[in-house]
Structure formats: structure tokens, C-alpha cells
PDB file of N, CA and C in Angstrom:
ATOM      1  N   UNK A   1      52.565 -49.027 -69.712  1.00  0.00           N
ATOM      2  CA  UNK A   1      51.321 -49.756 -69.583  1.00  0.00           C
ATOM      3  C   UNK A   1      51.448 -50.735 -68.415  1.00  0.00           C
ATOM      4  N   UNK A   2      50.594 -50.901 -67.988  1.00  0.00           N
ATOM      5  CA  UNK A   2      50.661 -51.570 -66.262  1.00  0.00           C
ATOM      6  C   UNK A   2      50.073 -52.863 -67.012  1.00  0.00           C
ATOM      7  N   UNK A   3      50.973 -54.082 -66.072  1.00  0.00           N
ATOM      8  CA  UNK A   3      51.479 -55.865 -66.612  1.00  0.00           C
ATOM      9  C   UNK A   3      49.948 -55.847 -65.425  1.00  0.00           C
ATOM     10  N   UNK A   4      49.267 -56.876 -65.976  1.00  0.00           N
ATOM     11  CA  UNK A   4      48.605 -57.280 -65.069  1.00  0.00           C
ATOM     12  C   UNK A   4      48.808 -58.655 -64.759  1.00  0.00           C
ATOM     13  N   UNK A   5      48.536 -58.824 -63.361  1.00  0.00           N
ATOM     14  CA  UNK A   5      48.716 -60.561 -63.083  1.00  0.00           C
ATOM     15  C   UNK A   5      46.939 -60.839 -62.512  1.00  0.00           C
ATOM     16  N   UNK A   6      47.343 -62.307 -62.886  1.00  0.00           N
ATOM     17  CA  UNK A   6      46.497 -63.094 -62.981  1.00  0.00           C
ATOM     18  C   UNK A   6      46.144 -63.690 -61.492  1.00  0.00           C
ATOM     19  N   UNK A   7      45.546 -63.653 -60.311  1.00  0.00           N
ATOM     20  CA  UNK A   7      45.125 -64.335 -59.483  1.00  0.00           C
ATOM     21  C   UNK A   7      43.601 -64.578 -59.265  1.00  0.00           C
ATOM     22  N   UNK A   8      43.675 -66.648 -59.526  1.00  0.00           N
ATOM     23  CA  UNK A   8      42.432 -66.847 -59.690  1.00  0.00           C
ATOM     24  C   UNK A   8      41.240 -66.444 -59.045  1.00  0.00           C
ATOM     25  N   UNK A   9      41.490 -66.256 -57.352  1.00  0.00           N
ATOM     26  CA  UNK A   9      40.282 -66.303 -56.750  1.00  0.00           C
ATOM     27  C   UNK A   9      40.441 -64.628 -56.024  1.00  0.00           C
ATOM     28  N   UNK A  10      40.469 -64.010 -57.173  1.00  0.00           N
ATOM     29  CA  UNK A  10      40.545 -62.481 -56.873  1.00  0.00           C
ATOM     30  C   UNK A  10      39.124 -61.956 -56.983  1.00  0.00           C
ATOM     31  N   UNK A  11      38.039 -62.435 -57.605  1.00  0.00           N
ATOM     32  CA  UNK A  11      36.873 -62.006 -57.647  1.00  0.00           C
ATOM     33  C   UNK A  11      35.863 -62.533 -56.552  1.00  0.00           C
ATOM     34  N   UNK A  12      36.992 -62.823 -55.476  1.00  0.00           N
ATOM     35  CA  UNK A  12      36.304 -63.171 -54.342  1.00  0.00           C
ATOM     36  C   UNK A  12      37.073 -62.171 -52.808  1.00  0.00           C
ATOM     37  N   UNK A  13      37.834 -61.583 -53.468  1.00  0.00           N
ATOM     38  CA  UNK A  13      38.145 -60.578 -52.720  1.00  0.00           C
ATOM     39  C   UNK A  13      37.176 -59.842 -52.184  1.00  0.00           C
ATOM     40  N   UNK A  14      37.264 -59.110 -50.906  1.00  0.00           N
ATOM     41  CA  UNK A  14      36.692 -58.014 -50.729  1.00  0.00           C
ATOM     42  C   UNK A  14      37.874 -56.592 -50.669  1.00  0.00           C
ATOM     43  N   UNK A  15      37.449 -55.564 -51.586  1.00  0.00           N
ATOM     44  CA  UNK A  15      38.352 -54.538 -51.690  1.00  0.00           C
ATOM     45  C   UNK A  15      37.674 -53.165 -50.782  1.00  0.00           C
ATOM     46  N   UNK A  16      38.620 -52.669 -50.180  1.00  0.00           N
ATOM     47  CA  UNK A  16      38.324 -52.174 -48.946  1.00  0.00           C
ATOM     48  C   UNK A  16      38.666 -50.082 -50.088  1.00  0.00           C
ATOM     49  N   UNK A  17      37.789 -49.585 -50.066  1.00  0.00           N
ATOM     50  CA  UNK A  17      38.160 -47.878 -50.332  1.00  0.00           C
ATOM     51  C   UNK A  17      38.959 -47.558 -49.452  1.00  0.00           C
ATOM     52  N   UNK A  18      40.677 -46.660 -49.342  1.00  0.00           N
ATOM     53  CA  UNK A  18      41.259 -45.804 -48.331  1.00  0.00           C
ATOM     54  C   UNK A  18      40.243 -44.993 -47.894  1.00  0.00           C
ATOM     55  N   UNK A  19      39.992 -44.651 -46.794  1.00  0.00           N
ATOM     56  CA  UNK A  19      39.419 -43.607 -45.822  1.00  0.00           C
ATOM     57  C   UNK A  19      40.223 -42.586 -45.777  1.00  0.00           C
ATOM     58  N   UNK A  20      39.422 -41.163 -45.878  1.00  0.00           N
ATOM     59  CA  UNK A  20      39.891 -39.986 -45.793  1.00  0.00           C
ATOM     60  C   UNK A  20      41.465 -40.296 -45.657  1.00  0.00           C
ATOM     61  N   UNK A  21      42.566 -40.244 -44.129  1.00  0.00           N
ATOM     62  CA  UNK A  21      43.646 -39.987 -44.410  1.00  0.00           C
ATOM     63  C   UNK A  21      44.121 -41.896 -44.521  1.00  0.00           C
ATOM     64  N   UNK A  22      44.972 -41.658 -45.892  1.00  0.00           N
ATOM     65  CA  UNK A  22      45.784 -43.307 -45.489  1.00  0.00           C
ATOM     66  C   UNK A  22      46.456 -43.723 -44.342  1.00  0.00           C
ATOM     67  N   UNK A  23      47.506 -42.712 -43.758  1.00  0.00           N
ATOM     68  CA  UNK A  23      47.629 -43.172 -42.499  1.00  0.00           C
ATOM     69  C   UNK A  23      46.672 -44.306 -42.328  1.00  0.00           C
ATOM     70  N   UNK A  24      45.767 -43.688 -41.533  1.00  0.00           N
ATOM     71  CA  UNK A  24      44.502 -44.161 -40.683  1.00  0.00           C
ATOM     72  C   UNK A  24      44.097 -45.596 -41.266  1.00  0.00           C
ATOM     73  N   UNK A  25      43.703 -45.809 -42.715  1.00  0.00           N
ATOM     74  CA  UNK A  25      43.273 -46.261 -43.662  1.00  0.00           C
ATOM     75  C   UNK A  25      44.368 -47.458 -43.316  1.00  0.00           C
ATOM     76  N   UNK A  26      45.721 -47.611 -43.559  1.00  0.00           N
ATOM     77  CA  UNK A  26      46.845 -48.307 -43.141  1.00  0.00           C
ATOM     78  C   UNK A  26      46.773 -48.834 -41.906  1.00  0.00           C
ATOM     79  N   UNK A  27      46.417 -47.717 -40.983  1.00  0.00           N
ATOM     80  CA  UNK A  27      46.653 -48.664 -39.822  1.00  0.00           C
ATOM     81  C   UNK A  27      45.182 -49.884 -39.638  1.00  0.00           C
ATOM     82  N   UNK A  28      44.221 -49.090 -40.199  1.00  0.00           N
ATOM     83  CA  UNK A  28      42.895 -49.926 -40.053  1.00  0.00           C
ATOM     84  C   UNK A  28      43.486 -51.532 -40.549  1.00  0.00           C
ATOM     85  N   UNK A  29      43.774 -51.556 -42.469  1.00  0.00           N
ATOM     86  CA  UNK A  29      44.571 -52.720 -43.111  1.00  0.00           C
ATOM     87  C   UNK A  29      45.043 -53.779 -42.037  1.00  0.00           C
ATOM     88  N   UNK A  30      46.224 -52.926 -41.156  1.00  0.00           N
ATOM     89  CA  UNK A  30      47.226 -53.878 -40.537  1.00  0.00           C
ATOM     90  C   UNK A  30      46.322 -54.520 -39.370  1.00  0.00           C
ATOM     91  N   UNK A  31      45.091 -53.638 -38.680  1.00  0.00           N
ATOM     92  CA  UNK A  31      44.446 -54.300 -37.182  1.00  0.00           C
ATOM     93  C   UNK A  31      43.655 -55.536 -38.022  1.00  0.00           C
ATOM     94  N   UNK A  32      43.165 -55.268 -38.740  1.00  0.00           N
ATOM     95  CA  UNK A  32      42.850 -56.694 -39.797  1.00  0.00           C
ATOM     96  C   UNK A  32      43.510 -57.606 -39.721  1.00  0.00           C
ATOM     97  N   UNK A  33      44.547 -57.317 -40.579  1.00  0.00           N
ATOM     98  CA  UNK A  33      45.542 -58.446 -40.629  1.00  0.00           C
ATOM     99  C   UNK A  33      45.874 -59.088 -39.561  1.00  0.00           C
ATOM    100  N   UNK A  34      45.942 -58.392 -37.816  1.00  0.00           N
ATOM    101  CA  UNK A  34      46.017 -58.753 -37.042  1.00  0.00           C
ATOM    102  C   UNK A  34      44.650 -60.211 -36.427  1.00  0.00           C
ATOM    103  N   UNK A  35      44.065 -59.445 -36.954  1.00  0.00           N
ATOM    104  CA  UNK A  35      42.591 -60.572 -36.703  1.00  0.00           C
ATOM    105  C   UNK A  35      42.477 -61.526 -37.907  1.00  0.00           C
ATOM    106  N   UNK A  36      42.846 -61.416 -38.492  1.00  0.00           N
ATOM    107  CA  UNK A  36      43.006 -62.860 -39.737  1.00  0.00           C
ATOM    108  C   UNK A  36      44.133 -63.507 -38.693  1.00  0.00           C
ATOM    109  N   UNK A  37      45.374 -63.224 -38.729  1.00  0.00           N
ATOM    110  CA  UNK A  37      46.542 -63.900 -38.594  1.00  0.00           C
ATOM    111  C   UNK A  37      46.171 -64.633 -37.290  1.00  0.00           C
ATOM    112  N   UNK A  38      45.129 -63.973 -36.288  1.00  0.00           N
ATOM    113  CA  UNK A  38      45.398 -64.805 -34.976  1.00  0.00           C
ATOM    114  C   UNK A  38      44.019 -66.121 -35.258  1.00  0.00           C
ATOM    115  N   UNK A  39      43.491 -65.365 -36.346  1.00  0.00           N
ATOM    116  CA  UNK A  39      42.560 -67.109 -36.271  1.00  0.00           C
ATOM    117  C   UNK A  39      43.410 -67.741 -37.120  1.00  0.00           C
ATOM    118  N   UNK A  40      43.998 -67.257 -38.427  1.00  0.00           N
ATOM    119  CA  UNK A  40      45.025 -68.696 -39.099  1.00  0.00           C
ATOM    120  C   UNK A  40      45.764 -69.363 -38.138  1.00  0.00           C
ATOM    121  N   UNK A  41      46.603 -68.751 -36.886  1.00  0.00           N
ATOM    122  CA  UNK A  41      47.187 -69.482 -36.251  1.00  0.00           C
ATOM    123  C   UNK A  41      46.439 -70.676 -35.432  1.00  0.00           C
ATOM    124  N   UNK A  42      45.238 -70.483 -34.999  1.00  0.00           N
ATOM    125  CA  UNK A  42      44.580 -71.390 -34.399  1.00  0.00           C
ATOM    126  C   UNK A  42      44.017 -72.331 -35.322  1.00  0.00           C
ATOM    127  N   UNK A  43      43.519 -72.316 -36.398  1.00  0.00           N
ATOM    128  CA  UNK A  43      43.394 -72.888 -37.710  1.00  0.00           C
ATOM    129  C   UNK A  43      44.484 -73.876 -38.238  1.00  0.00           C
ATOM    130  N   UNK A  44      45.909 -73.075 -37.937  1.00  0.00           N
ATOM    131  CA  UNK A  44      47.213 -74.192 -38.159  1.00  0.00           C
ATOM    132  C   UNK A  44      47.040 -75.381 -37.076  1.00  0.00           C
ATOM    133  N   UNK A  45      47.143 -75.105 -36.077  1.00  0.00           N
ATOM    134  CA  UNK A  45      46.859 -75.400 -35.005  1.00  0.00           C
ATOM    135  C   UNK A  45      46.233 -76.998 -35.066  1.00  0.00           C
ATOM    136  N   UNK A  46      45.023 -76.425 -35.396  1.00  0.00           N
ATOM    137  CA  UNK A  46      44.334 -77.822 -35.135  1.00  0.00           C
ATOM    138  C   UNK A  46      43.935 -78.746 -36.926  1.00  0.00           C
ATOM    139  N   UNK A  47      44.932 -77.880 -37.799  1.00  0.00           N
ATOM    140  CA  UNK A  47      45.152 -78.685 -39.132  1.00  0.00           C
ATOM    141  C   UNK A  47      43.886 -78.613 -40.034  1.00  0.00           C
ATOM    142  N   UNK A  48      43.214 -77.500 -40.059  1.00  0.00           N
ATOM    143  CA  UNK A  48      42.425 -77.543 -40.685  1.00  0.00           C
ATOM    144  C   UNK A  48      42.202 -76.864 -41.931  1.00  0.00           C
ATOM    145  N   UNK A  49      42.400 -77.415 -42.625  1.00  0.00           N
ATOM    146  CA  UNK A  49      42.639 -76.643 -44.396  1.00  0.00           C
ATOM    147  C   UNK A  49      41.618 -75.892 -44.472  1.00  0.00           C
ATOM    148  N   UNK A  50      40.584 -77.324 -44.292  1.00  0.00           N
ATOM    149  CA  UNK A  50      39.587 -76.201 -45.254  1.00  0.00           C
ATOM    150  C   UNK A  50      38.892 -75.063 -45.103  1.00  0.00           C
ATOM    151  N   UNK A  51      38.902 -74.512 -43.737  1.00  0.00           N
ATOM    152  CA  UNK A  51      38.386 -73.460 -43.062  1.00  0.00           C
ATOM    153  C   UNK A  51      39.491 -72.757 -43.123  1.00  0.00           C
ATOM    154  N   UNK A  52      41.100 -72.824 -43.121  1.00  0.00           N
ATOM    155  CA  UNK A  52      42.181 -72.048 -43.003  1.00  0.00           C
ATOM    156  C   UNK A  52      41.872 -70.997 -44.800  1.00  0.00           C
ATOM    157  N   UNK A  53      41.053 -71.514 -45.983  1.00  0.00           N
ATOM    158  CA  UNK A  53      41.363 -71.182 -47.106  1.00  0.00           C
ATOM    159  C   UNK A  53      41.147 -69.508 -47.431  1.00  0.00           C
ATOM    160  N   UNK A  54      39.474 -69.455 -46.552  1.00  0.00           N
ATOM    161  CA  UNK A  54      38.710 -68.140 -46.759  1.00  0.00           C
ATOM    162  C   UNK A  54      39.660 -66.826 -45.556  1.00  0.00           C
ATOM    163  N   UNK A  55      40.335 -67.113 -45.114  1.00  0.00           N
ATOM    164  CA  UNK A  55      41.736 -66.747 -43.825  1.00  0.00           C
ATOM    165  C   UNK A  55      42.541 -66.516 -44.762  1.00  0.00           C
ATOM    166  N   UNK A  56      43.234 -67.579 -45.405  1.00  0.00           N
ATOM    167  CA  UNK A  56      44.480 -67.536 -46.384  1.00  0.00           C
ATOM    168  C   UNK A  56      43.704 -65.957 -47.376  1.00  0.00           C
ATOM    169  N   UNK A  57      42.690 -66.087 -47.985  1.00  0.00           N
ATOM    170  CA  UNK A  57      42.212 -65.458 -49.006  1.00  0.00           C
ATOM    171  C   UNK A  57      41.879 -63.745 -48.393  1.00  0.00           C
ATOM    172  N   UNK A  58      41.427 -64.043 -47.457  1.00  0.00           N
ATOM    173  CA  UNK A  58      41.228 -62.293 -47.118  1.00  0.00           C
ATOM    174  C   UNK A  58      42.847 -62.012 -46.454  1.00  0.00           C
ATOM    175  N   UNK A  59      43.895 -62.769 -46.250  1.00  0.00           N
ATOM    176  CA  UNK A  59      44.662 -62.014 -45.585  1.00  0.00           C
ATOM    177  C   UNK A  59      45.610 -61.446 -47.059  1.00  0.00           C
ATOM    178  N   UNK A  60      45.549 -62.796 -47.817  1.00  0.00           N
ATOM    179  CA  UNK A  60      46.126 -62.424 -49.275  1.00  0.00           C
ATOM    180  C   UNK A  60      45.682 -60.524 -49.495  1.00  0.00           C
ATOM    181  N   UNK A  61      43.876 -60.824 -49.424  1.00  0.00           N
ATOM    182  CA  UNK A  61      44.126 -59.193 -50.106  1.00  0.00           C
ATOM    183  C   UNK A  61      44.119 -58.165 -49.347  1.00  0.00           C
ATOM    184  N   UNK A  62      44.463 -58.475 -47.741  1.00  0.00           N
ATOM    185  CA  UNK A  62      44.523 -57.328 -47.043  1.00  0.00           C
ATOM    186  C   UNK A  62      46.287 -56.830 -47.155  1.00  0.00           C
ATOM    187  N   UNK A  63      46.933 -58.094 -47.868  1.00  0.00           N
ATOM    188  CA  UNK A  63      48.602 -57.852 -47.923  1.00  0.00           C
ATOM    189  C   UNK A  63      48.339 -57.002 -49.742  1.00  0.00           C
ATOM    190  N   UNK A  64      47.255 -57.639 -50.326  1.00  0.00           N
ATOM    191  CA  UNK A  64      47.744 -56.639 -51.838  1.00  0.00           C
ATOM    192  C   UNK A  64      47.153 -55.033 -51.307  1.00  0.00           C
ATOM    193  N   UNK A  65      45.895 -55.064 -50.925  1.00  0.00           N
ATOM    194  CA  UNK A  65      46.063 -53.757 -50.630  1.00  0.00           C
ATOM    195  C   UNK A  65      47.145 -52.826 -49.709  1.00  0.00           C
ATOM    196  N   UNK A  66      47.454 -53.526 -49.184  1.00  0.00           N
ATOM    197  CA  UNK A  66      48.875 -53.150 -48.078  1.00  0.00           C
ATOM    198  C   UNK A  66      49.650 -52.212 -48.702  1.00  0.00           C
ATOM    199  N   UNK A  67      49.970 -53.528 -49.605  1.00  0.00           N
ATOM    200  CA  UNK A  67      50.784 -52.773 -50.743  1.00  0.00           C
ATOM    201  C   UNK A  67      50.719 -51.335 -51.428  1.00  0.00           C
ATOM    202  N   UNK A  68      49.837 -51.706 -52.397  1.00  0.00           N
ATOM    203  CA  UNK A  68      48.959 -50.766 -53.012  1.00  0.00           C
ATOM    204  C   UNK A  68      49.203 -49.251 -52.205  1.00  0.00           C
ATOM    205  N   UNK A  69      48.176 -49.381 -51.599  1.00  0.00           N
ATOM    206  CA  UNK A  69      48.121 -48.225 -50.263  1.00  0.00           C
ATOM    207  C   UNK A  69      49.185 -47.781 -49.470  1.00  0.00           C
ATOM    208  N   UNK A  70      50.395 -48.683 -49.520  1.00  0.00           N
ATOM    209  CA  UNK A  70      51.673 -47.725 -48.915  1.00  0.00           C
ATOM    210  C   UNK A  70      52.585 -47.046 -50.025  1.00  0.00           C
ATOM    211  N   UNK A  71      51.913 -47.342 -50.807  1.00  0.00           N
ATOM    212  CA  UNK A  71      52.771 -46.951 -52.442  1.00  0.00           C
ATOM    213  C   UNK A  71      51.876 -45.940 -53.092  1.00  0.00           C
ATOM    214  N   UNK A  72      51.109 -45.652 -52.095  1.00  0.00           N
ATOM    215  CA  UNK A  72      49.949 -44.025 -52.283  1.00  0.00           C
ATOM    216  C   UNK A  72      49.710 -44.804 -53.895  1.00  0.00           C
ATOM    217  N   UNK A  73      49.254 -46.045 -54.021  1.00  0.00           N
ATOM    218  CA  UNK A  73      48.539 -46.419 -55.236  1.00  0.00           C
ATOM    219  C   UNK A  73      46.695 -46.527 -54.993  1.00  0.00           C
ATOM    220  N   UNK A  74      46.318 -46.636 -56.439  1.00  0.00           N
ATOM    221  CA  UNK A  74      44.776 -47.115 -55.984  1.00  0.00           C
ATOM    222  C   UNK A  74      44.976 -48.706 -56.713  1.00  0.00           C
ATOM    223  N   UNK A  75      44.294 -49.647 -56.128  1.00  0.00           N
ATOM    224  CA  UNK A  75      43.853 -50.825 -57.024  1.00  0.00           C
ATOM    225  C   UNK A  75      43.167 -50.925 -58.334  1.00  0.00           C
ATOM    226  N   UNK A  76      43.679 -51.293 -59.087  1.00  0.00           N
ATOM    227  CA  UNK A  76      42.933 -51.390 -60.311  1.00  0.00           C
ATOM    228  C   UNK A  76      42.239 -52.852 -60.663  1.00  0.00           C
ATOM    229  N   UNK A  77      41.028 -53.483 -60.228  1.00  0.00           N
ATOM    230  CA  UNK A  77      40.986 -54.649 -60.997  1.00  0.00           C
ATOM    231  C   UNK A  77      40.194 -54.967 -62.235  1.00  0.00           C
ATOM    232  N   UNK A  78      40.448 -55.928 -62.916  1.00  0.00           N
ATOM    233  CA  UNK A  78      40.969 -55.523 -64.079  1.00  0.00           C
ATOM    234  C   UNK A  78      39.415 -56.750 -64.372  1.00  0.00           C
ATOM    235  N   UNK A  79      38.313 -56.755 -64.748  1.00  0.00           N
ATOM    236  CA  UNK A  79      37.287 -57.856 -64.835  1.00  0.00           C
ATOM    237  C   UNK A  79      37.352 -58.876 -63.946  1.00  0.00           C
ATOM    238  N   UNK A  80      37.967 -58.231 -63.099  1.00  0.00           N
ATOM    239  CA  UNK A  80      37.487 -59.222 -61.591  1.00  0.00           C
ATOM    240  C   UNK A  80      38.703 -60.100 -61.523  1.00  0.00           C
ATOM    241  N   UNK A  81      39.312 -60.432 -62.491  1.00  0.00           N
ATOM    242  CA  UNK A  81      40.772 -61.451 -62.979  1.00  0.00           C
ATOM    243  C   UNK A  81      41.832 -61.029 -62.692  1.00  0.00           C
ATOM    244  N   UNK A  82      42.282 -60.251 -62.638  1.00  0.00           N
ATOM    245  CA  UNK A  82      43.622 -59.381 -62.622  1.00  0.00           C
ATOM    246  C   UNK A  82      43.456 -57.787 -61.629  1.00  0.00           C
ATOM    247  N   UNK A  83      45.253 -58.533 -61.697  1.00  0.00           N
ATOM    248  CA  UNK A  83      46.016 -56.640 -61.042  1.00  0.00           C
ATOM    249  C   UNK A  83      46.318 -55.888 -61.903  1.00  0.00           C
ATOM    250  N   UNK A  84      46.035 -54.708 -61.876  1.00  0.00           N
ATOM    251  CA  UNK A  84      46.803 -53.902 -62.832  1.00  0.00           C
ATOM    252  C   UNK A  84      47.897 -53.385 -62.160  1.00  0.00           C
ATOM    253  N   UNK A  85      49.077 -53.571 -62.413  1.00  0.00           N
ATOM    254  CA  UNK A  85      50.714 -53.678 -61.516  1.00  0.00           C
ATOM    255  C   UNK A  85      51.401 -51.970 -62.403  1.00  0.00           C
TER     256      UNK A  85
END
């Protein structure tokens, strides 16, 4: 039976469907991540929390799907509250 965890502001995720091949689907994930990470850095930068949060939050779930998706998994969420692990 799959443990689910608890992360609060998961129902503010946006969850992305794999596209036809994952490859592709993967590399799409990571050019993301690339464009989150270069505005958090400018965000560190000039110390700004509170705009760094919704950055922190989509890069969070572009790293759970990361996951997920290199582990040829699908996401399960679980009432908007939970992972199913």
C-alpha cells in the first residue's frame, strides 16, 4: 500500500500530464526548472521572500514530478493533500 505524505500547499500545484514520449516529457520538466531557477536566483538576489514563495512552490513540483516521471511513475494525488509514495 503506497505511504502517503502530507505537503501542505500541494493543492496549489500545477500537475503537468507526460506527453506522448517521457523522454521528451523530461526534458520539457527540466527546461522549466531551468526558468524557475533563473528567476529564484534573481529573487535571492535582491532578498525577496515574498515573491521568491510561488518560485519555491512550482519548482518544488516540477522536482516531485521529476521524480515521479524518471521512475516511469504516474502521480497520484490523494484529495489534493497528499502523495501517494
Amino acid at each position: 500500500m503506497p505511504k502517503p505524505i502530507s505537503i501542505p500547499f500541494l493543492d496549489e500545484l500545477e500537475w503537468l500530464t507526460p506527453m506522448g514520449n517521457l523522454d521528451d516529457s523530461i526534458t520539457f520538466l527540466l527546461k522549466e526548472w531551468e526558468k524557475v531557477r533563473i528567476d529564484l536566483e534573481l529573487l535571492y538576489k535582491k532578498r525577496d521572500q515574498k515573491t521568491t514563495i510561488s518560485g519555491m512552490k512550482k519548482g518544488i513540483g516540477l522536482f516531485l514530478q521529476f521524480l515521479f516521471w524518471s521512475n516511469d511513475k504516474q502521480i497520484a494525488v490523494l484529495a489534493n493533500t497528499s502523495l501517494s509514495l
